[in-house]
C-alpha atoms as a PDB file:
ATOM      1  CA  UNK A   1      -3.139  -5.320 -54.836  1.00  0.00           C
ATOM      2  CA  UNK A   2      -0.465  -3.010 -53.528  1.00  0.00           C
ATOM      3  CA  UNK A   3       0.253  -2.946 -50.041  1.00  0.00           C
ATOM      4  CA  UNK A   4       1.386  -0.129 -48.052  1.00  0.00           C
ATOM      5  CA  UNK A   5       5.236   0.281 -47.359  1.00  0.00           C
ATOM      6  CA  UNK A   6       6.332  -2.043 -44.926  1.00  0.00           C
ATOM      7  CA  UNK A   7       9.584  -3.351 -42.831  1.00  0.00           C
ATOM      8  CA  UNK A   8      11.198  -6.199 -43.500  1.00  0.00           C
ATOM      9  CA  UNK A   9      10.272  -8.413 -41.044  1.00  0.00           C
ATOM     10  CA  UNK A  10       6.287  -9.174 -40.704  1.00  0.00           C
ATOM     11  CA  UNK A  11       4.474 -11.865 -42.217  1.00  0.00           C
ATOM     12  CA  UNK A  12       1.706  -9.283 -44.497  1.00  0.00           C
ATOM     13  CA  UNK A  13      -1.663 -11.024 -45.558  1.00  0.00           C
ATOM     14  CA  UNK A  14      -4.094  -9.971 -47.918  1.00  0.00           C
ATOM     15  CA  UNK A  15      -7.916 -11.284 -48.674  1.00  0.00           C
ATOM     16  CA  UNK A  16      -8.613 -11.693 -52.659  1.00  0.00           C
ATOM     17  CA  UNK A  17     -12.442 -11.354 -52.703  1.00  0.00           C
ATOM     18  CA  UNK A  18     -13.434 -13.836 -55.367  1.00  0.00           C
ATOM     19  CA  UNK A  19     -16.670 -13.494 -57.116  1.00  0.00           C
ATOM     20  CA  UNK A  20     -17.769 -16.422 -59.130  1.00  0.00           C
ATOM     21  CA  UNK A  21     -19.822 -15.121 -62.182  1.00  0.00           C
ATOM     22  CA  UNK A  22     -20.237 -18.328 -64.035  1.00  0.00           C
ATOM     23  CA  UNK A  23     -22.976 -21.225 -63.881  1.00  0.00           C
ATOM     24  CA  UNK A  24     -20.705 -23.857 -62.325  1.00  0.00           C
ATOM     25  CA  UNK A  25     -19.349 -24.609 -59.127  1.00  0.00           C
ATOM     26  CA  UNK A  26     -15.750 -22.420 -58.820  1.00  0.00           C
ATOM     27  CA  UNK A  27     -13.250 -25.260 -57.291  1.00  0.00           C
ATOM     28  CA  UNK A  28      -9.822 -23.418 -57.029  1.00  0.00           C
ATOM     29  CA  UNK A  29      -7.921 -26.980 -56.364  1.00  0.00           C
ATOM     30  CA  UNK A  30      -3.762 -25.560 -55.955  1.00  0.00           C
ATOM     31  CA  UNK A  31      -1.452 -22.739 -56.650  1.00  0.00           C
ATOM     32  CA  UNK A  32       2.150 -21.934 -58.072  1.00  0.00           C
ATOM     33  CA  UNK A  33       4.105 -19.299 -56.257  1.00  0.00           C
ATOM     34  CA  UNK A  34       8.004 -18.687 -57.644  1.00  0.00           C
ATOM     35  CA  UNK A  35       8.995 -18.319 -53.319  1.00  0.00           C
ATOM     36  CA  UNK A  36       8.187 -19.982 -50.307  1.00  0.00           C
ATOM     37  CA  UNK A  37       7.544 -16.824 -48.891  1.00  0.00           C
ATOM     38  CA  UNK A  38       4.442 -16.766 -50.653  1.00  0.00           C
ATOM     39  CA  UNK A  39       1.582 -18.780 -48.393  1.00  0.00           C
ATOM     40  CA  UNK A  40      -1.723 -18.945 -49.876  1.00  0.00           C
ATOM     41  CA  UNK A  41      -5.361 -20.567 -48.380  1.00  0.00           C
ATOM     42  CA  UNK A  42      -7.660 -21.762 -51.264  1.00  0.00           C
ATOM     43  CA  UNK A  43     -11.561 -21.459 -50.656  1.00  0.00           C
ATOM     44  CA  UNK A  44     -13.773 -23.809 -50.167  1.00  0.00           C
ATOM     45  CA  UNK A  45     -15.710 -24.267 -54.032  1.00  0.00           C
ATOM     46  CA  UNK A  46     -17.569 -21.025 -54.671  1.00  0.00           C
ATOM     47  CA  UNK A  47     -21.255 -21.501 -56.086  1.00  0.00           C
ATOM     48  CA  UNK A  48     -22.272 -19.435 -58.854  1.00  0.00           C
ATOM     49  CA  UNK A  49     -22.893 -16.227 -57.778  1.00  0.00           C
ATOM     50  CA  UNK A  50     -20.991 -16.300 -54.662  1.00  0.00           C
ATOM     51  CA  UNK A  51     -18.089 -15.130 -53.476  1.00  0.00           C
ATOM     52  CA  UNK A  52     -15.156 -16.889 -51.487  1.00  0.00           C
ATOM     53  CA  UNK A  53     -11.599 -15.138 -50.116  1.00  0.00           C
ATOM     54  CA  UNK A  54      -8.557 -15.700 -50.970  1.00  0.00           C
ATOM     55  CA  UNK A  55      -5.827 -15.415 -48.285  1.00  0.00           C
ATOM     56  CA  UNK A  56      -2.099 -14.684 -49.403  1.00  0.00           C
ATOM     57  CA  UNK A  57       0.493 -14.092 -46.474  1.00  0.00           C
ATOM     58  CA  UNK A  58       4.065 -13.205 -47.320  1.00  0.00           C
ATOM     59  CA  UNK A  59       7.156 -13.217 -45.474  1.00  0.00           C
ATOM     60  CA  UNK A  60       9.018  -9.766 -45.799  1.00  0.00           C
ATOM     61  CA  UNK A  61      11.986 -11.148 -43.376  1.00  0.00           C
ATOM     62  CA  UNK A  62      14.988 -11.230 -46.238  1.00  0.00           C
ATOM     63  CA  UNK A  63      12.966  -9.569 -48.909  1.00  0.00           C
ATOM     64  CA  UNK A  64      13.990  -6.016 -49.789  1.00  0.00           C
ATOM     65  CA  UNK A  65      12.426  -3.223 -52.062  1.00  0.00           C
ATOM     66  CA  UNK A  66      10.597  -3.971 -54.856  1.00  0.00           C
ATOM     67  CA  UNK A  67       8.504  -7.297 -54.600  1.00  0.00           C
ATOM     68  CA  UNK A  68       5.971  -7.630 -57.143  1.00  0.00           C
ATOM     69  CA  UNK A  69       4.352 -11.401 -56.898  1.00  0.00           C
ATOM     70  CA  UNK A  70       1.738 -13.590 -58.974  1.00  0.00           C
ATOM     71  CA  UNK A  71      -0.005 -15.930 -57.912  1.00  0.00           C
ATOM     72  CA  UNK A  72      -1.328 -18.964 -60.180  1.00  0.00           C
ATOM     73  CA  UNK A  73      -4.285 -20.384 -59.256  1.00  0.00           C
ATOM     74  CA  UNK A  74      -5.275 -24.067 -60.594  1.00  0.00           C
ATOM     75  CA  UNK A  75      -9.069 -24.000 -61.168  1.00  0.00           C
ATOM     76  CA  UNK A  76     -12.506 -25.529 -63.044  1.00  0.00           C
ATOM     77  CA  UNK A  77     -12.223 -22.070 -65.717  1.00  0.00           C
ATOM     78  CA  UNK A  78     -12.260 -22.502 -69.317  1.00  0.00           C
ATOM     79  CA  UNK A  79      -8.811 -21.209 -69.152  1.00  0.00           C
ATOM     80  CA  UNK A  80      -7.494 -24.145 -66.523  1.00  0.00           C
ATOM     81  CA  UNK A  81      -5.834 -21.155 -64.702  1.00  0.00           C
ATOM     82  CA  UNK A  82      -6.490 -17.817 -63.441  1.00  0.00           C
ATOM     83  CA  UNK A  83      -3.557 -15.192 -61.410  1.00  0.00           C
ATOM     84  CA  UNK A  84      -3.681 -12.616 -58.546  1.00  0.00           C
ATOM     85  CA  UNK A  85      -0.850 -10.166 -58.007  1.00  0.00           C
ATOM     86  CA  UNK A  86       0.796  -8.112 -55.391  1.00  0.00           C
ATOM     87  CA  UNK A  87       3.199  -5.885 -54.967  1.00  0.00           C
ATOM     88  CA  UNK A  88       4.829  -4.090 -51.668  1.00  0.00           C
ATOM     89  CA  UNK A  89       8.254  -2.099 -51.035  1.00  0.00           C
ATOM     90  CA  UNK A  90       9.771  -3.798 -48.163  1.00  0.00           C
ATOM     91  CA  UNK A  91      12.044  -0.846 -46.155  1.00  0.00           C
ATOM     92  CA  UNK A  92      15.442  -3.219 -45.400  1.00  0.00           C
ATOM     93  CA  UNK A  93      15.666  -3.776 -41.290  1.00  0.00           C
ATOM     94  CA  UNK A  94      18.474  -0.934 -40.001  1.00  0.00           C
ATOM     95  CA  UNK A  95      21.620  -3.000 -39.018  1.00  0.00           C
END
């Protein structure tokens, strides 16, 4: 997901619509983030063939330009893991 230009400053949230396509329960259990400016609220365990959201905030205040941000998620999948990106350009505050 790339969000629109925004000032440094605002805490900026997005909703991840999750779809779970499989035959088992989807239990999304943690995350890794590389910043604690990266906030992230798990779903409750998505049945097969529903779909859950995702909610990442981040804190722009002392990020400038250029962020570009994964997201690991810790679930049930084959896999063990599964990632949602973002990116924004975060316009520096005018001194």
């Amino acid at each position: 997901f790339t969000f629109p230009k925004t000032k440094e400053g605002p805490v900026i949230t997005h909703d991840f619509v999750i779809t779970n396509t499989g035959t088992d329960e989807l239990v999304i259990s943690d995350y890794k983030v590389s910043c604690p400016c990266t906030k992230v609220i798990l779903p409750a365990p998505i049945l097969p063939g529903d779909t859950g959201i995702i909610q990442v905030n981040f804190e722009t205040k002392g990020k400038y330009y250029e962020q570009d941000r994964s997201i690991i998620l810790i679930t049930n999948t084959k896999k063990g893991t599964e990632k949602v990106r973002f990116k924004v350009f975060v316009i520096p505050e005018e001194d």
